[in-house]
C-alpha atoms as a PDB file:
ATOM      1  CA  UNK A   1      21.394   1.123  -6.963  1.00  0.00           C
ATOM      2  CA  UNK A   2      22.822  -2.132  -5.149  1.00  0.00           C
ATOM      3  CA  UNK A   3      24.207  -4.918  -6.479  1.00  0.00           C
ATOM      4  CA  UNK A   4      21.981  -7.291  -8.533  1.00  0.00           C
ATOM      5  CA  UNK A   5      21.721 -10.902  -8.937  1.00  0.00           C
ATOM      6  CA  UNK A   6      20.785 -10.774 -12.731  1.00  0.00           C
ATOM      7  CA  UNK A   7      23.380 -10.871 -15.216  1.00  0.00           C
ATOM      8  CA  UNK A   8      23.849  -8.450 -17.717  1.00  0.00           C
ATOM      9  CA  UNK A   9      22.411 -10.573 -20.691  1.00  0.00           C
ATOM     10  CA  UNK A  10      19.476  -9.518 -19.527  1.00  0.00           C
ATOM     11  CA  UNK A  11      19.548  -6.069 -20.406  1.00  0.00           C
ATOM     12  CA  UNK A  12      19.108  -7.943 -23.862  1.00  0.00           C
ATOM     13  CA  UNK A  13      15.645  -7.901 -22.888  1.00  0.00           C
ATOM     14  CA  UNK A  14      14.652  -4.480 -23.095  1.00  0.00           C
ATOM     15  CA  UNK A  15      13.279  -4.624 -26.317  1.00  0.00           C
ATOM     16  CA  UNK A  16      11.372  -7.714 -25.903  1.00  0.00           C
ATOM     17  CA  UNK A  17       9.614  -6.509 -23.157  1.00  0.00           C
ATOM     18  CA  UNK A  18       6.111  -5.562 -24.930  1.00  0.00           C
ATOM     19  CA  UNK A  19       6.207  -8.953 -26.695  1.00  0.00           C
ATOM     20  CA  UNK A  20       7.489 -11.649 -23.535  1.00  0.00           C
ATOM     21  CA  UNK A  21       4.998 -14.075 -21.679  1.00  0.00           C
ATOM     22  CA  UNK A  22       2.265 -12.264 -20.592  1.00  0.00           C
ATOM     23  CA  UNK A  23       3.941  -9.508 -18.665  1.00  0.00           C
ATOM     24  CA  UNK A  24       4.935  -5.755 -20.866  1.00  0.00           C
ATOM     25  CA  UNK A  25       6.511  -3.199 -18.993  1.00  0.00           C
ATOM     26  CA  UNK A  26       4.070   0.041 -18.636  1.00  0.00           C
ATOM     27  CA  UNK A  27       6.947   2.308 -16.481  1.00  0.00           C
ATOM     28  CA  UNK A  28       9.916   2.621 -15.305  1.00  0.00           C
ATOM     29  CA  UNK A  29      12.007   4.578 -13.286  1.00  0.00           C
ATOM     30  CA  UNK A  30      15.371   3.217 -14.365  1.00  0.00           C
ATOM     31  CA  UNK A  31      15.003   0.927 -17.333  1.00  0.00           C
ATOM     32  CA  UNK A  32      17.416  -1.211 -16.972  1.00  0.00           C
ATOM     33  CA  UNK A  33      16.534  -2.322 -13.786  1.00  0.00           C
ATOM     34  CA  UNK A  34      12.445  -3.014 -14.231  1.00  0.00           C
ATOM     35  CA  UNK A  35      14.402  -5.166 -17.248  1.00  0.00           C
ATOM     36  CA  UNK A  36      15.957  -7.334 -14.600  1.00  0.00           C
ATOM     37  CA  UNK A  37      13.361  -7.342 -12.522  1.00  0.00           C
ATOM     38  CA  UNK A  38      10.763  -7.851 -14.890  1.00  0.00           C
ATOM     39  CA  UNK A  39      12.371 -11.348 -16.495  1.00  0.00           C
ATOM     40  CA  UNK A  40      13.249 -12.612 -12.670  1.00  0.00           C
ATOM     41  CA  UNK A  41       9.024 -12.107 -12.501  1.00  0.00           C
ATOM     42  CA  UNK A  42       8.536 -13.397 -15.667  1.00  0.00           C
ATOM     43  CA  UNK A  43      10.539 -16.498 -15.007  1.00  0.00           C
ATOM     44  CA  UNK A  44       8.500 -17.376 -11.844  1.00  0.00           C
ATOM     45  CA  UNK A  45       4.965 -16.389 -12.616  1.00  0.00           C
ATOM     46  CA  UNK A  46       3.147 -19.532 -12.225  1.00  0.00           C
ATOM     47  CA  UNK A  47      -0.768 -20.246 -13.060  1.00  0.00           C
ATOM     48  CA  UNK A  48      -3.098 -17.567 -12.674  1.00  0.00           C
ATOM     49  CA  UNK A  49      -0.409 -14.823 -12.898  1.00  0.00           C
ATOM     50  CA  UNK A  50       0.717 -16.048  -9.391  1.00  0.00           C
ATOM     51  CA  UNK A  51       4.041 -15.977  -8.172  1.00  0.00           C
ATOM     52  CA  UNK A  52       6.237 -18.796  -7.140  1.00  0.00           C
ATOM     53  CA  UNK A  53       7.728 -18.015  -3.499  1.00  0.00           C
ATOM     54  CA  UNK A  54       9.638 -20.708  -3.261  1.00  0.00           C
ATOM     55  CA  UNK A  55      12.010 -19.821  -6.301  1.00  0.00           C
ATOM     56  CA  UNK A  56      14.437 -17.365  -6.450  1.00  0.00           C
ATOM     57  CA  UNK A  57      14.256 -13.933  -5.473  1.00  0.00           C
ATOM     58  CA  UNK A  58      11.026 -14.337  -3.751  1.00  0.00           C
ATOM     59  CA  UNK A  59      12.819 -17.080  -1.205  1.00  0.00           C
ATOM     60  CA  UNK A  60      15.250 -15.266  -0.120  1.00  0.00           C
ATOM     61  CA  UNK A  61      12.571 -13.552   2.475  1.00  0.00           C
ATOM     62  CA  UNK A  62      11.798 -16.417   4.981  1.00  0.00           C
ATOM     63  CA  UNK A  63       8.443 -16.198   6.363  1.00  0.00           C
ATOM     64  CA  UNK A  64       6.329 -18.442   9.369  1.00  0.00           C
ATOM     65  CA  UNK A  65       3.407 -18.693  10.825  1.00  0.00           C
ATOM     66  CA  UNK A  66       2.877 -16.027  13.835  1.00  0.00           C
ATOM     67  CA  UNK A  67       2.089 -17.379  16.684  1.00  0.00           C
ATOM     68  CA  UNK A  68      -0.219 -15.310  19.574  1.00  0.00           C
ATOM     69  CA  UNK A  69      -2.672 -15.724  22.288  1.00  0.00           C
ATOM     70  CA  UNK A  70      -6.088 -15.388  21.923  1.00  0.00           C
ATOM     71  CA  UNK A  71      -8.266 -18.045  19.477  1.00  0.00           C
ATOM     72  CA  UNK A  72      -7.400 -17.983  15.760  1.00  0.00           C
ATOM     73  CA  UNK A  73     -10.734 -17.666  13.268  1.00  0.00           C
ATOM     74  CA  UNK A  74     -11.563 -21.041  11.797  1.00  0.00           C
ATOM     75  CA  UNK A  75     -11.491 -19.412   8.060  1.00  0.00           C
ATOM     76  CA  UNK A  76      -8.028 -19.999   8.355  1.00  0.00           C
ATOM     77  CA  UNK A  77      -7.381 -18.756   4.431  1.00  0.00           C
ATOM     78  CA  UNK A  78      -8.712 -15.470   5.488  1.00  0.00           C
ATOM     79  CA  UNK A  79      -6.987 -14.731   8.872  1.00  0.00           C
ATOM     80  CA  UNK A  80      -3.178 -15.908   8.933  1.00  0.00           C
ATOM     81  CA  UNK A  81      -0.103 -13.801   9.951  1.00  0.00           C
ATOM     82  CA  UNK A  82       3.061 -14.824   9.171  1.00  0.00           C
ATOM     83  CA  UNK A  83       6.416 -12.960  10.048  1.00  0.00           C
ATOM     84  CA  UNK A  84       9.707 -12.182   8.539  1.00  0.00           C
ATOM     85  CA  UNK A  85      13.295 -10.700   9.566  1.00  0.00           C
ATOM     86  CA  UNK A  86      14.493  -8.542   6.209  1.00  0.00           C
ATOM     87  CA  UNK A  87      15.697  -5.141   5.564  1.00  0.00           C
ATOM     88  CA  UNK A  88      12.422  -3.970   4.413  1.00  0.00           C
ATOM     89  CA  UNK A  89      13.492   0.184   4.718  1.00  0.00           C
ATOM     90  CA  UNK A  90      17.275  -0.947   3.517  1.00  0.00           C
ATOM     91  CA  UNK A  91      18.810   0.742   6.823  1.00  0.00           C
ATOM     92  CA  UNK A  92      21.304  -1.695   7.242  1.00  0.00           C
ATOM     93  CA  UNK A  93      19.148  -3.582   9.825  1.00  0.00           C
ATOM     94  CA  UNK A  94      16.730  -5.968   9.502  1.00  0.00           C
ATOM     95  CA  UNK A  95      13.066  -5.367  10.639  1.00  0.00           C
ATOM     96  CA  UNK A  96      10.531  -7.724  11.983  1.00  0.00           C
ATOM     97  CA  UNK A  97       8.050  -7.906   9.366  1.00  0.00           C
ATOM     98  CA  UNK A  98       4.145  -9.110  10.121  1.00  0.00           C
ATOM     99  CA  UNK A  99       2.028  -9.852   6.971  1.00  0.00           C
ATOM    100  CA  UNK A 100      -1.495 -10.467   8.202  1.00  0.00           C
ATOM    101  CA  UNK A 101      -3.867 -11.720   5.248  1.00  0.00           C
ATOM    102  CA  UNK A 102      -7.642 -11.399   5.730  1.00  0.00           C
ATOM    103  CA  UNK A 103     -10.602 -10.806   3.707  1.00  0.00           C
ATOM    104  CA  UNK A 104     -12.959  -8.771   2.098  1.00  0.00           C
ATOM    105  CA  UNK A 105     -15.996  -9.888   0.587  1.00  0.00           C
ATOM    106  CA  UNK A 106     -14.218 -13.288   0.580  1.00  0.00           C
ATOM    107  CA  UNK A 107     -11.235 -12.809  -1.016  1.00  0.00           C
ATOM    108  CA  UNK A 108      -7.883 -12.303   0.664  1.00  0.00           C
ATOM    109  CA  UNK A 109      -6.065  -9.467   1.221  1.00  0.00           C
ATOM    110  CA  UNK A 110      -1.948  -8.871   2.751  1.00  0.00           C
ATOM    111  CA  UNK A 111      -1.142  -6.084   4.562  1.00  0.00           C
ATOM    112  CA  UNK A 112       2.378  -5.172   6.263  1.00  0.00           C
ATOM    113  CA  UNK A 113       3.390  -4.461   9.406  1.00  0.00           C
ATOM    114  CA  UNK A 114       6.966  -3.271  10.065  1.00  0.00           C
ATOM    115  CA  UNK A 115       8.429  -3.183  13.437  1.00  0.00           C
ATOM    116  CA  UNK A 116      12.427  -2.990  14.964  1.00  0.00           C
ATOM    117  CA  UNK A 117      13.627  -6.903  15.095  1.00  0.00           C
ATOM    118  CA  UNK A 118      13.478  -6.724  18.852  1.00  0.00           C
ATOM    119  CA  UNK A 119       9.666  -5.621  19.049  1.00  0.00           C
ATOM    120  CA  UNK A 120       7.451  -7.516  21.366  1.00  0.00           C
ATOM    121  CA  UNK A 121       4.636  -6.772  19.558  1.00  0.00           C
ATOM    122  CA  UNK A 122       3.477 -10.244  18.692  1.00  0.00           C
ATOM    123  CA  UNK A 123       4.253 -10.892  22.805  1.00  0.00           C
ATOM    124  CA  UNK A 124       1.528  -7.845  23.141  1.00  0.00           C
ATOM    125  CA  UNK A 125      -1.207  -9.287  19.808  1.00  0.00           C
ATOM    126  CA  UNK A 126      -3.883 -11.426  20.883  1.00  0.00           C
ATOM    127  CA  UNK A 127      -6.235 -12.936  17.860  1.00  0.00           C
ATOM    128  CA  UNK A 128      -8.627 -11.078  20.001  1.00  0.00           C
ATOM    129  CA  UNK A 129      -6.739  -7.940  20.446  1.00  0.00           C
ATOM    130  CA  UNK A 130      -4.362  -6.832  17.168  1.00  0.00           C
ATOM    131  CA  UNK A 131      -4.291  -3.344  18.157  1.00  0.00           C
ATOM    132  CA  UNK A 132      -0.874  -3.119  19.310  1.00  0.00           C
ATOM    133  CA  UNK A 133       0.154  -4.638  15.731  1.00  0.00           C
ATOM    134  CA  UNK A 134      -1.639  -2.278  14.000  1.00  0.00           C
ATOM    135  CA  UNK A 135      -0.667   0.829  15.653  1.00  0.00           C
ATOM    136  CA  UNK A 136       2.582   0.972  13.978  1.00  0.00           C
ATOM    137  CA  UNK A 137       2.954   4.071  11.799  1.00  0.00           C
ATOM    138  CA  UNK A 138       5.201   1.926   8.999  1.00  0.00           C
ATOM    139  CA  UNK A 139       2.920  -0.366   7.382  1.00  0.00           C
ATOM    140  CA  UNK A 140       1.546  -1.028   3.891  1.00  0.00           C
ATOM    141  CA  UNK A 141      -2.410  -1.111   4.866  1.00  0.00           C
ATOM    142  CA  UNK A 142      -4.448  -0.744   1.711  1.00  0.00           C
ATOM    143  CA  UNK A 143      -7.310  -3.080   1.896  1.00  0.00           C
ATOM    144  CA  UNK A 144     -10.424  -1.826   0.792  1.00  0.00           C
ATOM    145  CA  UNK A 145      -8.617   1.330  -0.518  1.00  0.00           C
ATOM    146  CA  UNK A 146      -6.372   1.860  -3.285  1.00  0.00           C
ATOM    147  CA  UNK A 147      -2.947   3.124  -4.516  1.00  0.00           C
ATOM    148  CA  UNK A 148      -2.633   4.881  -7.717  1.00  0.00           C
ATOM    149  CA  UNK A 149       0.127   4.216 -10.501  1.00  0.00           C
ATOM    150  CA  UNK A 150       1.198   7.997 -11.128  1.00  0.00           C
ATOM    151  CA  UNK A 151       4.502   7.835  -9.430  1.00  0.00           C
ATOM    152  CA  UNK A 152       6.010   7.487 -12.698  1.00  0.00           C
ATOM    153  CA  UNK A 153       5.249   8.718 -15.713  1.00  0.00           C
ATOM    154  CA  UNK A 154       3.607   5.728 -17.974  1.00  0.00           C
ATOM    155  CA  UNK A 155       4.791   4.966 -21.635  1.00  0.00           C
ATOM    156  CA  UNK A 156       2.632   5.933 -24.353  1.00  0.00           C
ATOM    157  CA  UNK A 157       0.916   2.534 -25.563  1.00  0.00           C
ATOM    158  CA  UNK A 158       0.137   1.675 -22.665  1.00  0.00           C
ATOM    159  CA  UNK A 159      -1.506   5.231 -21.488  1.00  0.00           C
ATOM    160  CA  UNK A 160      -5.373   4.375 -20.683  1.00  0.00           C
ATOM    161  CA  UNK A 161      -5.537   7.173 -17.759  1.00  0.00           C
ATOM    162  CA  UNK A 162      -4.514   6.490 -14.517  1.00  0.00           C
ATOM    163  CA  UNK A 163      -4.337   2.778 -13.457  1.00  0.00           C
ATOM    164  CA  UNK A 164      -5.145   2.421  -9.906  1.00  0.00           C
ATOM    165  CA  UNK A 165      -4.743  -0.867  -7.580  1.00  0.00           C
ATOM    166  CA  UNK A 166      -7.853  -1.322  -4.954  1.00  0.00           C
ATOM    167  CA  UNK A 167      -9.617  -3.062  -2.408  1.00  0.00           C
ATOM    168  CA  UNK A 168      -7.680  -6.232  -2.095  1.00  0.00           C
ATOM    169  CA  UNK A 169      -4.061  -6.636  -2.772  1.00  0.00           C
ATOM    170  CA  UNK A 170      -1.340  -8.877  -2.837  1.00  0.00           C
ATOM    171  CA  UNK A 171       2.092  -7.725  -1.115  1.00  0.00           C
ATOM    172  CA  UNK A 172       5.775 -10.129  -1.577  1.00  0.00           C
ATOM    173  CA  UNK A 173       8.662  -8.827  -0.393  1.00  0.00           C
ATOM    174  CA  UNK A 174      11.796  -9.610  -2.080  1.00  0.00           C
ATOM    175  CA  UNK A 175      15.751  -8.921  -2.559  1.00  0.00           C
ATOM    176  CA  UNK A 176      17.819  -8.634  -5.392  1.00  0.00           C
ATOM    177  CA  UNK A 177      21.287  -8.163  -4.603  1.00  0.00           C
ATOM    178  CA  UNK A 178      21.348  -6.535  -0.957  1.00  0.00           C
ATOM    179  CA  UNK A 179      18.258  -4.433  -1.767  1.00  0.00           C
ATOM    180  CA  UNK A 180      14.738  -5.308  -0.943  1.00  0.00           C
ATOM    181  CA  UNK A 181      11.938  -4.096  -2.775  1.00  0.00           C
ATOM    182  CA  UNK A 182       7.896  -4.830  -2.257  1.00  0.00           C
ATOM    183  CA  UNK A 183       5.769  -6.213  -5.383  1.00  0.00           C
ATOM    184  CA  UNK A 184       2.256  -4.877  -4.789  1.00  0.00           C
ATOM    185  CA  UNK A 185      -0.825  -5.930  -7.167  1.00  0.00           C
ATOM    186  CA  UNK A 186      -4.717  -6.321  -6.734  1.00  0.00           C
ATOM    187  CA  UNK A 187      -7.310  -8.864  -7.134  1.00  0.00           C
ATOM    188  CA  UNK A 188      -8.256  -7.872 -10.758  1.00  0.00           C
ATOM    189  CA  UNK A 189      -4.017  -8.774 -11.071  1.00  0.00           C
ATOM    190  CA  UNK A 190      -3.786  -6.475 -14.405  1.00  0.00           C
ATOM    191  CA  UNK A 191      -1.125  -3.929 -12.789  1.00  0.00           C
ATOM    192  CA  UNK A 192       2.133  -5.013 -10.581  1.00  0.00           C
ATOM    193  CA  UNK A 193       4.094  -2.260  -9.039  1.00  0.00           C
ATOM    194  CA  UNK A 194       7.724  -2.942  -7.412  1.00  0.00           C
ATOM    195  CA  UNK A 195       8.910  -0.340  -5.646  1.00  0.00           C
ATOM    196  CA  UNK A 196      10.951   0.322  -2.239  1.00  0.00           C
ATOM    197  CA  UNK A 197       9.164   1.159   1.302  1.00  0.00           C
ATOM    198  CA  UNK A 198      10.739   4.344   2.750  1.00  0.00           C
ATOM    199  CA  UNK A 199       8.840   3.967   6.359  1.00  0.00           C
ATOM    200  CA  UNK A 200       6.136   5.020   7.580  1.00  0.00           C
ATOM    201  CA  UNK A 201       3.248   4.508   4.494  1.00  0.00           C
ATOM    202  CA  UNK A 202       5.384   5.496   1.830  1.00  0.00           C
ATOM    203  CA  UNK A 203       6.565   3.616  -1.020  1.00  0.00           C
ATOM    204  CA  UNK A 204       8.924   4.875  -3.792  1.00  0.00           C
ATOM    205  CA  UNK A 205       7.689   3.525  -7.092  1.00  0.00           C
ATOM    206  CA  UNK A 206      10.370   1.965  -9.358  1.00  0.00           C
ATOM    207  CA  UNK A 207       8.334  -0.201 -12.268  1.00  0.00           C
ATOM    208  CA  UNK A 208       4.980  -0.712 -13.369  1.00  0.00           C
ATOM    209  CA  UNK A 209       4.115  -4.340 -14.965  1.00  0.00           C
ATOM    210  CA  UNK A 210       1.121  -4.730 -16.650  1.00  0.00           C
ATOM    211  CA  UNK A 211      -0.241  -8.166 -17.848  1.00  0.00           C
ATOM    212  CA  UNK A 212      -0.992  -8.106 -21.651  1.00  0.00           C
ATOM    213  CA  UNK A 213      -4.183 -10.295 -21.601  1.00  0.00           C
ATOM    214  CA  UNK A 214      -5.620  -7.554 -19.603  1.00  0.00           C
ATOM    215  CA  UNK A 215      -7.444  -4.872 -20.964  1.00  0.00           C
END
């Protein structure tokens, strides 16, 4: 593992977890970690279990608005893309990163395009024509499916069969120390997952939060 910009007081918080804000952590690869992790989270959860992108680590990933040809859908809310350059694979180089957010049965949903920092894909992408952005075989493109929490095995109390995000989801990037990670959760926002993209459509699993006033 990287470096990390939590201090090690926090591994105090390991056996808090179950009992802090409204967060309890339901698995974990490496413990001590999803600790860190979790209270950096924690910290900058605002209403409605939302993050807070503009606070630390979630603002260390810089994104704006896409720009392409074509006519943008009025329902702005439900069609934006919005770009980033970060490390998303943690190759050493940075990738040009598309999130495109739009919805399903009226609520919004991110996916993730990932693409060399040189692509002229969004040169290609017209609002009317988003093939060539979503031809790319590395992407996080979930909406209206699911991803299942069985990458790691899940603690006892918090057992209740196998928890499964679906149909819409919610997708922020972020780096602690020089390695970047991907929070993924769902509308019904009882389950977060952080884990690490490995290209293509795989994701390596490292913690799974789950909000206590869920059931």
């Amino acid at each position: 593992m990287k470096g990390s910009v939590v201090g090690s007081a926090l591994l105090l918080v390991i056996p808090a977890l179950a009992t802090a804000a409204s967060l309890e952590l339901g698995a974990a690869r490496d413990r001590t970690f999803c600790a860190q992790v979790f209270e950096l989270i924690r910290q900058n959860m605002g209403s409605g279990n939302r993050f807070n992108i503009e606070a630390e680590p979630f603002s260390h990933v810089k994104w704006k608005p896409v720009t392409i040809a074509g006519t943008a859908p009025r329902t702005r809310h439900c069609s934006t893309l919005d770009q980033a350059f970060v490390d998303l694979d943690n190759d050493g180089t940075k990738n040009l990163v598309v999130k495109a957010t739009f919805c399903m049965k009226g609520e919004p949903s991110d996916s993730l395009y990932v693409f060399p920092a040189d692509s002229l894909v969004l040169e290609q992408a017209s609002w009317q024509d988003l093939a060539p952005l979503l031809a790319t075989r590395n992407k996080f493109e979930r909406t209206g499916g699911s991803y299942p929490l069985t990458a790691i095995p899940m603690s006892s109390a918090l057992d209740q069969g196998q928890p499964t995000l679906k149909t819409v989801f919610t997708v922020h990037p972020f780096v602690v120390g020089e390695t970047t990670y991907v929070t993924l959760t769902d509308g019904l926002g009882e389950w977060m997952v952080i884990a690490r993209f490995l290209g293509g459509e795989r994701f390596d699993d490292q913690c799974y939060l789950k909000h206590s006033g869920k059931s």
